[in-house]
N, C-alpha and C. Protein backbone atom coordinates (compact mmCIF):
# COMPACT_ATOMS: atom_id res chain seq x y z
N UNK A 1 49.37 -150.76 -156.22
CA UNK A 1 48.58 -149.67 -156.69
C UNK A 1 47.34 -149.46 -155.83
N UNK A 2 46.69 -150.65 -155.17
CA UNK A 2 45.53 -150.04 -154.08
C UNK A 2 46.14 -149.75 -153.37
N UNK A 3 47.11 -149.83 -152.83
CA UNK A 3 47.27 -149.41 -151.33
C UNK A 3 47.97 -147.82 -152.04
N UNK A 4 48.57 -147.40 -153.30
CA UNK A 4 48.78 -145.58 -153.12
C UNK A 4 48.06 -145.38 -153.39
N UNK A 5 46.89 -145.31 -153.70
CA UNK A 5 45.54 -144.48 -153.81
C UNK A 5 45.28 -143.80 -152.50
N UNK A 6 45.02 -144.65 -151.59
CA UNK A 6 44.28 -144.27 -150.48
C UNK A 6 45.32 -143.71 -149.36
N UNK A 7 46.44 -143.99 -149.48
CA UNK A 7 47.80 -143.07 -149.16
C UNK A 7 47.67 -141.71 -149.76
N UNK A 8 47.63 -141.41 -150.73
CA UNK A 8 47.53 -140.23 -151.75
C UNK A 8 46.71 -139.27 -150.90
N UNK A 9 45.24 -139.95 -150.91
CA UNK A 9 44.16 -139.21 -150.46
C UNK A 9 44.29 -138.75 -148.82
N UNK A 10 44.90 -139.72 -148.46
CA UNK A 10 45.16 -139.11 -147.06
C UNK A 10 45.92 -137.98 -146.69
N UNK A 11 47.40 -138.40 -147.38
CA UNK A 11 48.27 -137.26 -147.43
C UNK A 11 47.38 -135.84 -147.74
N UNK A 12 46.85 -136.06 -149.20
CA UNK A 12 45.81 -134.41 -149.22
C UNK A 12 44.83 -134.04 -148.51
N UNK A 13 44.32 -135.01 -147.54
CA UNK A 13 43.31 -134.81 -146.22
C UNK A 13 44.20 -134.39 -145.62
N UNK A 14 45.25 -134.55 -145.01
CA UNK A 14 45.87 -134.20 -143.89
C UNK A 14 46.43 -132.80 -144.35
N UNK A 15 47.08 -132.53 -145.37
CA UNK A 15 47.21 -131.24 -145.89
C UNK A 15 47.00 -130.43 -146.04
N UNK A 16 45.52 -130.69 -146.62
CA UNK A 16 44.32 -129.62 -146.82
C UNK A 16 43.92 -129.22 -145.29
N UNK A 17 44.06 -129.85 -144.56
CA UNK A 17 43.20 -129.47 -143.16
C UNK A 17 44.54 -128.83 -142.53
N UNK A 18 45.67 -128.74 -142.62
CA UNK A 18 46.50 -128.25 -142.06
C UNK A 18 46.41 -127.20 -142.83
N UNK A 19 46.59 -126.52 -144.05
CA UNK A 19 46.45 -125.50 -144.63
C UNK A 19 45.21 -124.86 -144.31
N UNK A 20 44.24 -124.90 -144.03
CA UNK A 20 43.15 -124.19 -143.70
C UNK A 20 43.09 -124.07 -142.27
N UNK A 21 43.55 -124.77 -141.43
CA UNK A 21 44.10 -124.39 -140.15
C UNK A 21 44.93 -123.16 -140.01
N UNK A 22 45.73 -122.92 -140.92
CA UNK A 22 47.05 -121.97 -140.87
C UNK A 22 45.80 -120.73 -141.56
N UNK A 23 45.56 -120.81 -142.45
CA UNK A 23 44.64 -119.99 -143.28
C UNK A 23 43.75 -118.89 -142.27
N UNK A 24 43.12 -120.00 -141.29
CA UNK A 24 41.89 -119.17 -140.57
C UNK A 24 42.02 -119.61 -139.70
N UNK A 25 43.10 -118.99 -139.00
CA UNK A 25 44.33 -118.61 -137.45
C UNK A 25 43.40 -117.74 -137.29
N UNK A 26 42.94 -117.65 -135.85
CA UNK A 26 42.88 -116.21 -135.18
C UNK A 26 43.92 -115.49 -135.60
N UNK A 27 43.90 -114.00 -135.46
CA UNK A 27 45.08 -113.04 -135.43
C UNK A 27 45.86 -112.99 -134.28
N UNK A 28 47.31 -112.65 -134.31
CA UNK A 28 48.17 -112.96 -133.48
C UNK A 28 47.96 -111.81 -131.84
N UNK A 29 46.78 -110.73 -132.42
CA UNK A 29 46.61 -110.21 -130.99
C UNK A 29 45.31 -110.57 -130.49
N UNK A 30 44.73 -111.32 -130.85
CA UNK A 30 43.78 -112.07 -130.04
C UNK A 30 43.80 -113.44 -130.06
N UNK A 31 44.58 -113.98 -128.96
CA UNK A 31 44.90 -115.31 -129.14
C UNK A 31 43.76 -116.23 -128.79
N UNK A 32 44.01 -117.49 -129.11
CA UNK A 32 43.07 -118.17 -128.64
C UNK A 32 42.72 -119.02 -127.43
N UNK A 33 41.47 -119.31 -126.43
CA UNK A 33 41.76 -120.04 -125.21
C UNK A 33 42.66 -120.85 -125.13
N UNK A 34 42.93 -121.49 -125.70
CA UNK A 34 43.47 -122.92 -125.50
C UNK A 34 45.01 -122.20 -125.29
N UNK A 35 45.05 -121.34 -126.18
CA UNK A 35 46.76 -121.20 -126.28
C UNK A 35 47.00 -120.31 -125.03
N UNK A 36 46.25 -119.44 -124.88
CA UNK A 36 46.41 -118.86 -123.62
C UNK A 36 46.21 -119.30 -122.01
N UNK A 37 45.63 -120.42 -121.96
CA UNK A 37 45.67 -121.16 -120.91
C UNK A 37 46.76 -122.47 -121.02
N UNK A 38 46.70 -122.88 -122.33
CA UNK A 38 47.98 -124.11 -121.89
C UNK A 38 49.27 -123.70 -121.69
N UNK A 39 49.70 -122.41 -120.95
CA UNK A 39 50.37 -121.51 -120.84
C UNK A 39 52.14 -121.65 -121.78
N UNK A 40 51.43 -122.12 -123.22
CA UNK A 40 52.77 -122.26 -124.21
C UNK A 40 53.33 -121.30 -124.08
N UNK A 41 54.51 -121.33 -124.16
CA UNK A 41 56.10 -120.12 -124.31
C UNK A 41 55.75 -119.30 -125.50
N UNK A 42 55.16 -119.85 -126.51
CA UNK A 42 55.38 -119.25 -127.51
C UNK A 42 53.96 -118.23 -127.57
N UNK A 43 52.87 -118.53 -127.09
CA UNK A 43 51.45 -118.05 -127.36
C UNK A 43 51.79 -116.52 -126.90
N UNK A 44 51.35 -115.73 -127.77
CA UNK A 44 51.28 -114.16 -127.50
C UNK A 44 50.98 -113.88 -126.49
N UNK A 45 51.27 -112.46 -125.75
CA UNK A 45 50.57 -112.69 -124.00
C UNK A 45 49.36 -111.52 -124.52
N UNK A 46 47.94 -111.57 -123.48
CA UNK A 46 47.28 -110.88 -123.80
C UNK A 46 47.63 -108.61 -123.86
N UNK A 47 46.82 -108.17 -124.19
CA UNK A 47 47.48 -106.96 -124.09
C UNK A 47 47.49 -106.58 -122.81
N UNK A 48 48.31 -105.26 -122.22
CA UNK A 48 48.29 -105.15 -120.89
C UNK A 48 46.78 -104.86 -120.65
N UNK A 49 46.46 -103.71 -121.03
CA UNK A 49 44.89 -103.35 -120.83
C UNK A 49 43.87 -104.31 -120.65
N UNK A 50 44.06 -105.08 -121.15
CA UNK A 50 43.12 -106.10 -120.34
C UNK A 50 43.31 -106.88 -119.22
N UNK A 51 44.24 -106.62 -118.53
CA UNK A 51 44.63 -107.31 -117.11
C UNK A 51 43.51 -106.01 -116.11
N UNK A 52 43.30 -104.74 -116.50
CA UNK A 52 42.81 -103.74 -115.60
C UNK A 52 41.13 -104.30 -115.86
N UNK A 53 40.62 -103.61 -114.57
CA UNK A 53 39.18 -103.61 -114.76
C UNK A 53 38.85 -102.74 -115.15
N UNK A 54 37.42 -103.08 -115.99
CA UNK A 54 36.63 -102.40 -116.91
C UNK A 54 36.37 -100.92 -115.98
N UNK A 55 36.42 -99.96 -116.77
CA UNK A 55 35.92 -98.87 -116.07
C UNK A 55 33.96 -98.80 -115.82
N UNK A 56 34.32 -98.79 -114.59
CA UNK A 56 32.69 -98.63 -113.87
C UNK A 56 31.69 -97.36 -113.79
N UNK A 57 30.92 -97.04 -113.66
CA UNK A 57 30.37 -95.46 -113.73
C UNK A 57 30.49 -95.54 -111.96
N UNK A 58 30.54 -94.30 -111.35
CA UNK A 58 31.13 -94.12 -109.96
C UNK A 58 29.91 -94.28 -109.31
N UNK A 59 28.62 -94.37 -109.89
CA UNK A 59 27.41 -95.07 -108.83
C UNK A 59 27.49 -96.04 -108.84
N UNK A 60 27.87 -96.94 -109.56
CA UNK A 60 28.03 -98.47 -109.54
C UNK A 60 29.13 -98.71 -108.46
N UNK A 61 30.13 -98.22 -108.68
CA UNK A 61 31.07 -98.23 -107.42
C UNK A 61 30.88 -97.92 -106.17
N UNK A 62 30.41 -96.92 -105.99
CA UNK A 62 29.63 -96.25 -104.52
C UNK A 62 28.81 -97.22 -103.68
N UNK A 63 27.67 -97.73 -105.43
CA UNK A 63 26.81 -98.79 -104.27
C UNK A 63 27.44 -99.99 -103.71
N UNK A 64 28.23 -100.49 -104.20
CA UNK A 64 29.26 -101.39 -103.87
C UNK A 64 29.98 -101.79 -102.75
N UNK A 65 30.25 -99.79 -102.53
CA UNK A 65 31.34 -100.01 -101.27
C UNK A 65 30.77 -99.71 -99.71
N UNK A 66 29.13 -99.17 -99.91
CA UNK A 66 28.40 -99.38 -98.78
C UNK A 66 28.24 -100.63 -98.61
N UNK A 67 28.30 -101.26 -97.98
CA UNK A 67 27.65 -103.05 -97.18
C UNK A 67 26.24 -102.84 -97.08
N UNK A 68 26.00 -103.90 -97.80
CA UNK A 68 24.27 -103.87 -97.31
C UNK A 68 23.96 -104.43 -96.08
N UNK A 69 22.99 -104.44 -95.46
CA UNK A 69 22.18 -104.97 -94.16
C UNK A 69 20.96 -105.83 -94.96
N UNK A 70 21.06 -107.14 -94.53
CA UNK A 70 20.15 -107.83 -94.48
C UNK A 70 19.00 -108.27 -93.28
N UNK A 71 17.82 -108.09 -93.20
CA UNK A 71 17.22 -108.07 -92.33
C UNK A 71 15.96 -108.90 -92.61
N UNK A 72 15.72 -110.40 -91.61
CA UNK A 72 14.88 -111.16 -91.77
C UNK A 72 13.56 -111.03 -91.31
N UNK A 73 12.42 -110.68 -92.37
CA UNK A 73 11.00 -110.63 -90.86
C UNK A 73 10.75 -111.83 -90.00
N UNK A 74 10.62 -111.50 -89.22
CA UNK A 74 10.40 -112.30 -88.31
C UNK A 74 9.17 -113.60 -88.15
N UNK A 75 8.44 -113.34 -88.74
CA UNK A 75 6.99 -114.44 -89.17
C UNK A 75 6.79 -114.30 -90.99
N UNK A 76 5.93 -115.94 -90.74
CA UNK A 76 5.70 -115.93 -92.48
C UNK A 76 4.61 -114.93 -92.72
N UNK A 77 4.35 -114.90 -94.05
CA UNK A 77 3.41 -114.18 -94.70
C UNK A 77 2.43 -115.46 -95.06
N UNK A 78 1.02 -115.47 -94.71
CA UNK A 78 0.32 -116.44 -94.94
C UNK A 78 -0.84 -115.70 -96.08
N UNK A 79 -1.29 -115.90 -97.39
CA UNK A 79 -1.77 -114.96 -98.43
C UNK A 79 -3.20 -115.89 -99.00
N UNK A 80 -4.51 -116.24 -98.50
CA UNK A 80 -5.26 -117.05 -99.36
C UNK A 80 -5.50 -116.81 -100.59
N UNK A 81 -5.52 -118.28 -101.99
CA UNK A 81 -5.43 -117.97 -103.07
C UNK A 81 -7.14 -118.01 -103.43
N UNK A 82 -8.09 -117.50 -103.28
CA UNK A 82 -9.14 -118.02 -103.59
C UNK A 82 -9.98 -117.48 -105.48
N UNK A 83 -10.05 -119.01 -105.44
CA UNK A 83 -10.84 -119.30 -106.85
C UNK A 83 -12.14 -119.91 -106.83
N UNK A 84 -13.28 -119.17 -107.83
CA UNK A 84 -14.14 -119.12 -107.79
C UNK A 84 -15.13 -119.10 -106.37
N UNK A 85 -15.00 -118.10 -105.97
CA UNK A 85 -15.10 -117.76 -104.54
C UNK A 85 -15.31 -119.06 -103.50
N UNK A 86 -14.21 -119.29 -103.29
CA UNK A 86 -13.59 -120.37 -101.91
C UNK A 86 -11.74 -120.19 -102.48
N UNK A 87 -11.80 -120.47 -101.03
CA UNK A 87 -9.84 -120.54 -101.04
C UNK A 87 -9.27 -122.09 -101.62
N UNK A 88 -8.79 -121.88 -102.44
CA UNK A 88 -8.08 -122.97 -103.15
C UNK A 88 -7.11 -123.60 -102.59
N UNK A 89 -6.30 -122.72 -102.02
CA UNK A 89 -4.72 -122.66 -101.48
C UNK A 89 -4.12 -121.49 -101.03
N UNK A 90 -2.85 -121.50 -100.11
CA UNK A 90 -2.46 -120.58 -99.27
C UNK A 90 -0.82 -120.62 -100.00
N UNK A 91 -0.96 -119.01 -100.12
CA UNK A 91 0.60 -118.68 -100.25
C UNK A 91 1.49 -118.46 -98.87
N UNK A 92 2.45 -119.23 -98.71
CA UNK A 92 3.28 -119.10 -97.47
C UNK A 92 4.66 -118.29 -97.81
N UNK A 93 5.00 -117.52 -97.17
CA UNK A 93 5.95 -116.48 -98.09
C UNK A 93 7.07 -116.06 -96.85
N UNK A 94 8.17 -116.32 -96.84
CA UNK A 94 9.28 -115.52 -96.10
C UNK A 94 9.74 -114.18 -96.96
N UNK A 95 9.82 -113.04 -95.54
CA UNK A 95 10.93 -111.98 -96.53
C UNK A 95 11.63 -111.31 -96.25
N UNK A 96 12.87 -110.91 -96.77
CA UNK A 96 13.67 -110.30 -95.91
C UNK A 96 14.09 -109.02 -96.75
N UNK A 97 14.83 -108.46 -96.02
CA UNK A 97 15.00 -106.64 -96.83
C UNK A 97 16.33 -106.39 -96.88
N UNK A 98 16.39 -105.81 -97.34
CA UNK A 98 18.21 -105.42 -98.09
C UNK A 98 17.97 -104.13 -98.12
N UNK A 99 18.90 -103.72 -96.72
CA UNK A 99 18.78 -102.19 -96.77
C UNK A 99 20.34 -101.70 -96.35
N UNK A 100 20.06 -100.31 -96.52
CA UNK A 100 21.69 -99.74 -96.34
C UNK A 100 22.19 -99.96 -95.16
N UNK A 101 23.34 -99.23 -94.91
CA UNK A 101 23.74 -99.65 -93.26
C UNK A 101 22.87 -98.45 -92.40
N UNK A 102 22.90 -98.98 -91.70
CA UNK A 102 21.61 -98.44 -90.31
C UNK A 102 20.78 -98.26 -90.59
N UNK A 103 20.28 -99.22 -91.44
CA UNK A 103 18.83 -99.56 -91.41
C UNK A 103 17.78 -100.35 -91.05
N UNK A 104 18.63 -101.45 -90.31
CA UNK A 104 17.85 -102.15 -89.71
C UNK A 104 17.18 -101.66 -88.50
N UNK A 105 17.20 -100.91 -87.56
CA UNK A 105 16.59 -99.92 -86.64
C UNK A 105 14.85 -99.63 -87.17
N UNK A 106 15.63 -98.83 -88.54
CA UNK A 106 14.29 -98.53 -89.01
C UNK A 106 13.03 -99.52 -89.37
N UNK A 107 13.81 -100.54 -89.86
CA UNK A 107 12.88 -101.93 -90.11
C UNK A 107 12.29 -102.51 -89.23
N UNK A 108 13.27 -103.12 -88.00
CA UNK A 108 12.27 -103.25 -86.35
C UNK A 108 11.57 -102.03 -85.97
N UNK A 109 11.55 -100.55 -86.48
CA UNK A 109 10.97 -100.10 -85.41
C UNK A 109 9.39 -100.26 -86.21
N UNK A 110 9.81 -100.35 -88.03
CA UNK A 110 8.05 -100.00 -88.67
C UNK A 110 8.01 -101.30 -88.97
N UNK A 111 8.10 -102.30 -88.19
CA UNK A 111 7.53 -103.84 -88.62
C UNK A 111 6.72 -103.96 -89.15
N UNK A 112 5.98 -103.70 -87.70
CA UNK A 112 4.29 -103.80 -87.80
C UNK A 112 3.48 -103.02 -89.27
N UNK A 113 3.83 -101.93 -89.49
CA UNK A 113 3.31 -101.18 -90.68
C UNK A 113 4.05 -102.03 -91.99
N UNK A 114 5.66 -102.20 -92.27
CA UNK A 114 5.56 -103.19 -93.20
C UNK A 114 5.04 -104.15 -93.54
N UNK A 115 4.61 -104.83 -92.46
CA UNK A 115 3.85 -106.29 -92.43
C UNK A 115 2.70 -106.16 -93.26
N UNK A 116 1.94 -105.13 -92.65
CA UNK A 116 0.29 -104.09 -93.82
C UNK A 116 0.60 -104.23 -94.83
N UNK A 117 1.74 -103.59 -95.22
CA UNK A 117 1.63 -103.23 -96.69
C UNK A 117 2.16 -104.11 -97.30
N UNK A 118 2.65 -105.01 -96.95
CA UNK A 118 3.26 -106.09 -97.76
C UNK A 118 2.23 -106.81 -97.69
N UNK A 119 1.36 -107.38 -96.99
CA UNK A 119 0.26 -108.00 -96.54
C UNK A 119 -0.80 -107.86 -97.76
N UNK A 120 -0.73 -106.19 -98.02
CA UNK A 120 -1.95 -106.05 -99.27
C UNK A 120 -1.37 -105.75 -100.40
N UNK A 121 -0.05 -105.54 -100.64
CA UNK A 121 0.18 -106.05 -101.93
C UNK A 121 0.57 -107.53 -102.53
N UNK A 122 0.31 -108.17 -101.69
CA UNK A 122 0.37 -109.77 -101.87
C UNK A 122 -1.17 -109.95 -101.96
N UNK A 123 -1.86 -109.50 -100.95
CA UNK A 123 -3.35 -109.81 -101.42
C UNK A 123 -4.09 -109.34 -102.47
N UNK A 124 -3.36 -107.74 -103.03
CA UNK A 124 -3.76 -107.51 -104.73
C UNK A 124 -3.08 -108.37 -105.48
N UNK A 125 -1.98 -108.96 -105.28
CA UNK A 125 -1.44 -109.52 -106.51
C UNK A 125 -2.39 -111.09 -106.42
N UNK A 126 -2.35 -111.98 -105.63
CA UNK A 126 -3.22 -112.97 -105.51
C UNK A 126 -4.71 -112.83 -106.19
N UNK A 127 -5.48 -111.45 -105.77
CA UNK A 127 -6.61 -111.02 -106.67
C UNK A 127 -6.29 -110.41 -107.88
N UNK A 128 -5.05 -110.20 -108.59
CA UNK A 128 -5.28 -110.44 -109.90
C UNK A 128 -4.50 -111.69 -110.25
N UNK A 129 -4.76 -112.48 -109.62
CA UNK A 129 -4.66 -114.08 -110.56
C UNK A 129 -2.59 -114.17 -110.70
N UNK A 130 -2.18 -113.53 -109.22
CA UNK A 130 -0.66 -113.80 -109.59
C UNK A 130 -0.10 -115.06 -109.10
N UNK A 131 -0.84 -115.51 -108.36
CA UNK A 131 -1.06 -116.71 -107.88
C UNK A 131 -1.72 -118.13 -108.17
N UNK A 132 -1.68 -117.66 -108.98
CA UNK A 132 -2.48 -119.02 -109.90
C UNK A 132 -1.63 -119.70 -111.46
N UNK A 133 -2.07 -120.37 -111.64
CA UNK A 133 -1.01 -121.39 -112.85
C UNK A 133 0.34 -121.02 -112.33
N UNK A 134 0.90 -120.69 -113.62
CA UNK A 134 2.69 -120.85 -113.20
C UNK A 134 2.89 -119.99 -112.47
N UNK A 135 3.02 -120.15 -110.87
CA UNK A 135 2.93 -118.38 -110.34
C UNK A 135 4.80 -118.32 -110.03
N UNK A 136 5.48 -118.99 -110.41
CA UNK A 136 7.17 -118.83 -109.85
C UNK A 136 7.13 -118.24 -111.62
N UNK A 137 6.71 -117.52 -112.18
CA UNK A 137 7.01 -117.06 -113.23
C UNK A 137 8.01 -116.09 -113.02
N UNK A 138 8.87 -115.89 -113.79
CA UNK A 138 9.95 -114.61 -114.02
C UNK A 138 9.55 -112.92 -113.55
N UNK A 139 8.45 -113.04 -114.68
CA UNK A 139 7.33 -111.71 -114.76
C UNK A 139 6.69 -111.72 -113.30
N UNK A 140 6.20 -112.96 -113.02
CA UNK A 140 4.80 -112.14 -112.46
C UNK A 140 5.62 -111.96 -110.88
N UNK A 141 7.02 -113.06 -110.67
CA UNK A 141 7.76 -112.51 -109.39
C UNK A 141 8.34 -111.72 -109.63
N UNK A 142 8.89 -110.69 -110.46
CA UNK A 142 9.42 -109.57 -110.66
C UNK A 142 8.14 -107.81 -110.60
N UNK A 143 7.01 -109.00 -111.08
CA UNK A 143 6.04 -107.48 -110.52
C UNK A 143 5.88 -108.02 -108.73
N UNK A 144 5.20 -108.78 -108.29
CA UNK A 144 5.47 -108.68 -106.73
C UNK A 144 6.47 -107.90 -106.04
N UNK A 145 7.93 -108.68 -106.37
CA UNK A 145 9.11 -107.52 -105.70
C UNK A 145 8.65 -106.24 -105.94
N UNK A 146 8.79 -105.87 -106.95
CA UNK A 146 8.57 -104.38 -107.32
C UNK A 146 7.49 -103.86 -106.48
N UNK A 147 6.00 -104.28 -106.46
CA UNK A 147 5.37 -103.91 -105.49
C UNK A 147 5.70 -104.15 -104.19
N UNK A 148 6.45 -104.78 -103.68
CA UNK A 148 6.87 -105.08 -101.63
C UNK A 148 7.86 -104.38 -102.12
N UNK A 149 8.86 -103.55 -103.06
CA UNK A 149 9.94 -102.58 -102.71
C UNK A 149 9.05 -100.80 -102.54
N UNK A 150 7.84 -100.88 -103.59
CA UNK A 150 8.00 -99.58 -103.53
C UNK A 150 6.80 -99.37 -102.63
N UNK A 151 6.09 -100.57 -101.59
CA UNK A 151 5.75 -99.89 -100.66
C UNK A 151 6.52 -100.02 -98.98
N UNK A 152 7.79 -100.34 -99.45
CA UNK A 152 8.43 -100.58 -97.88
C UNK A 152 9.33 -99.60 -98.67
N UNK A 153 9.49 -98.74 -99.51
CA UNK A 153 10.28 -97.42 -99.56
C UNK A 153 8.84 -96.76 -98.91
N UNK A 154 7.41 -96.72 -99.52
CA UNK A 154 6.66 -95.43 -98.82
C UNK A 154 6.83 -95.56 -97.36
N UNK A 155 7.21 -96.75 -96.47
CA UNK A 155 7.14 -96.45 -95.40
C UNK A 155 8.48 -96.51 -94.44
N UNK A 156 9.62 -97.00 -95.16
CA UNK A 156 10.98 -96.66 -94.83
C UNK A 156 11.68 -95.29 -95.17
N UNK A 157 11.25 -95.18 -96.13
CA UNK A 157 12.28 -94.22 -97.59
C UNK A 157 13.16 -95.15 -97.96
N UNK A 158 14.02 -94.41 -98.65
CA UNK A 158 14.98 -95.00 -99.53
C UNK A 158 16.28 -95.64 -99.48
N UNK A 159 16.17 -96.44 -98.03
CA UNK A 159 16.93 -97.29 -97.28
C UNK A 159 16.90 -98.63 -97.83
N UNK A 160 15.59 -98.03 -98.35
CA UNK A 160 14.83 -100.11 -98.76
C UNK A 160 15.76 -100.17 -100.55
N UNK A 161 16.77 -101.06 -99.99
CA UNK A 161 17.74 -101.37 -101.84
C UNK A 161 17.02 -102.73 -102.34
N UNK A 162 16.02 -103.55 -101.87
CA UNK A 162 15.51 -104.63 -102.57
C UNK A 162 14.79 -105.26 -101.41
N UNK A 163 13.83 -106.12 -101.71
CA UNK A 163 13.03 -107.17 -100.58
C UNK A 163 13.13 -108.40 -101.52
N UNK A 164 13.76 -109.44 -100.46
CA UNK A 164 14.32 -110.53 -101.09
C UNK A 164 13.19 -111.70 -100.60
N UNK A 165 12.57 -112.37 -101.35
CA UNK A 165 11.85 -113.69 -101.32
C UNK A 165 12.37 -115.09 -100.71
N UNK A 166 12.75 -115.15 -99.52
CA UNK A 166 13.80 -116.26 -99.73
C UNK A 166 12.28 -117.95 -99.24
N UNK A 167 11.58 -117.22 -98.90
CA UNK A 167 10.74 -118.99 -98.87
C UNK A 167 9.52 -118.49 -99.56
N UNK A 168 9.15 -119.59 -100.47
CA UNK A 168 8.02 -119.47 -101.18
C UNK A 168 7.29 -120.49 -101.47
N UNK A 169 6.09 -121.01 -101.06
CA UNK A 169 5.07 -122.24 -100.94
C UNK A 169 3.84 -122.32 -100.98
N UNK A 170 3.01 -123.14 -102.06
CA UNK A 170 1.81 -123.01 -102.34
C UNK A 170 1.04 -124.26 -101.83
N UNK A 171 0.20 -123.91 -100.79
CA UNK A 171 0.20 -125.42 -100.07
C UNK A 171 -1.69 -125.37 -100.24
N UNK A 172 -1.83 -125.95 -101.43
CA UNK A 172 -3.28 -126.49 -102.08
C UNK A 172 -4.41 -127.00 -100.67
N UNK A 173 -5.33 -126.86 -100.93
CA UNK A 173 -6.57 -126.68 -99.76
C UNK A 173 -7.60 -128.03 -99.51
């Protein structure tokens, strides 16, 4: 008699959990990972429509099928961070530009003028304090880009598709 007790209870553990398994099945047209990758015979196949790609809006596609041009400046950007009037530390900055095709022409020919303006919107952003505490913040590197894109569009036009950050270093004084 101890030993069917705890037989009993098992059997209705194992039961109960198999019945509520069956109970709250996915539905048979949305199968589940497992069944659809352990590639069982029996597992439903997905619908055709989802083998196609999602329909895109045709600017998304367009920009796509131009190739971008990547183009490296040629020297760092050196930016002093100064607090409480003396320089604390120096921002050291690589950057490069992501522009359409034949655009790099345009980029060597207005270096020199990008260099300016990138030059002083790094030095406004440093004078409002973008450079200081957490400066690899999300925000405050997403307002920088934004400012080095929309002044290397005033002096490219609209060749300039992004200015990419690729070295970034705060080397304390």
């Amino acid at each position: 008699m101890k030993i069917l007790l705890p037989l009993i209870l098992l059997l209705l553990g194992i039961g109960g959990g198999v019945g509520a398994g069956l109970a709250l099945r996915p539905a048979a047209d949305a199968p589940s990972g497992d069944a659809a990758l352990s590639g069982d015979p029996g597992a439903p196949e997905p619908p055709a429509e989802a083998e196609e790609p999602m329909a895109q809006p045709a600017a998304a596609l367009e920009d796509h099928a131009a190739p971008a041009e990547y183009i490296k400046l040629n020297n760092q950007f050196v930016v002093p961070v100064v607090e409480r009037g003396a320089v604390e530390a120096v921002m050291v900055m690589s950057l490069s530009l992501e522009v359409g095709p034949g655009g790099a022409e345009a980029v060597y020919a207005h270096e020199p003028k990008l260099r300016d303006v990138f030059l002083q919107v790094m030095f406004d952003h440093a004078n409002m304090g973008g450079f200081a505490g957490v400066f690899t913040d999300t925000a405050r590197l997403d307002t920088l880009r934004s400012g080095l894109v929309e002044s290397a569009a005033g002096v490219i036009g609209p060749a300039v598709k992004s200015v990419l950050i690729t070295d970034f270093v705060r080397q304390p004084l």
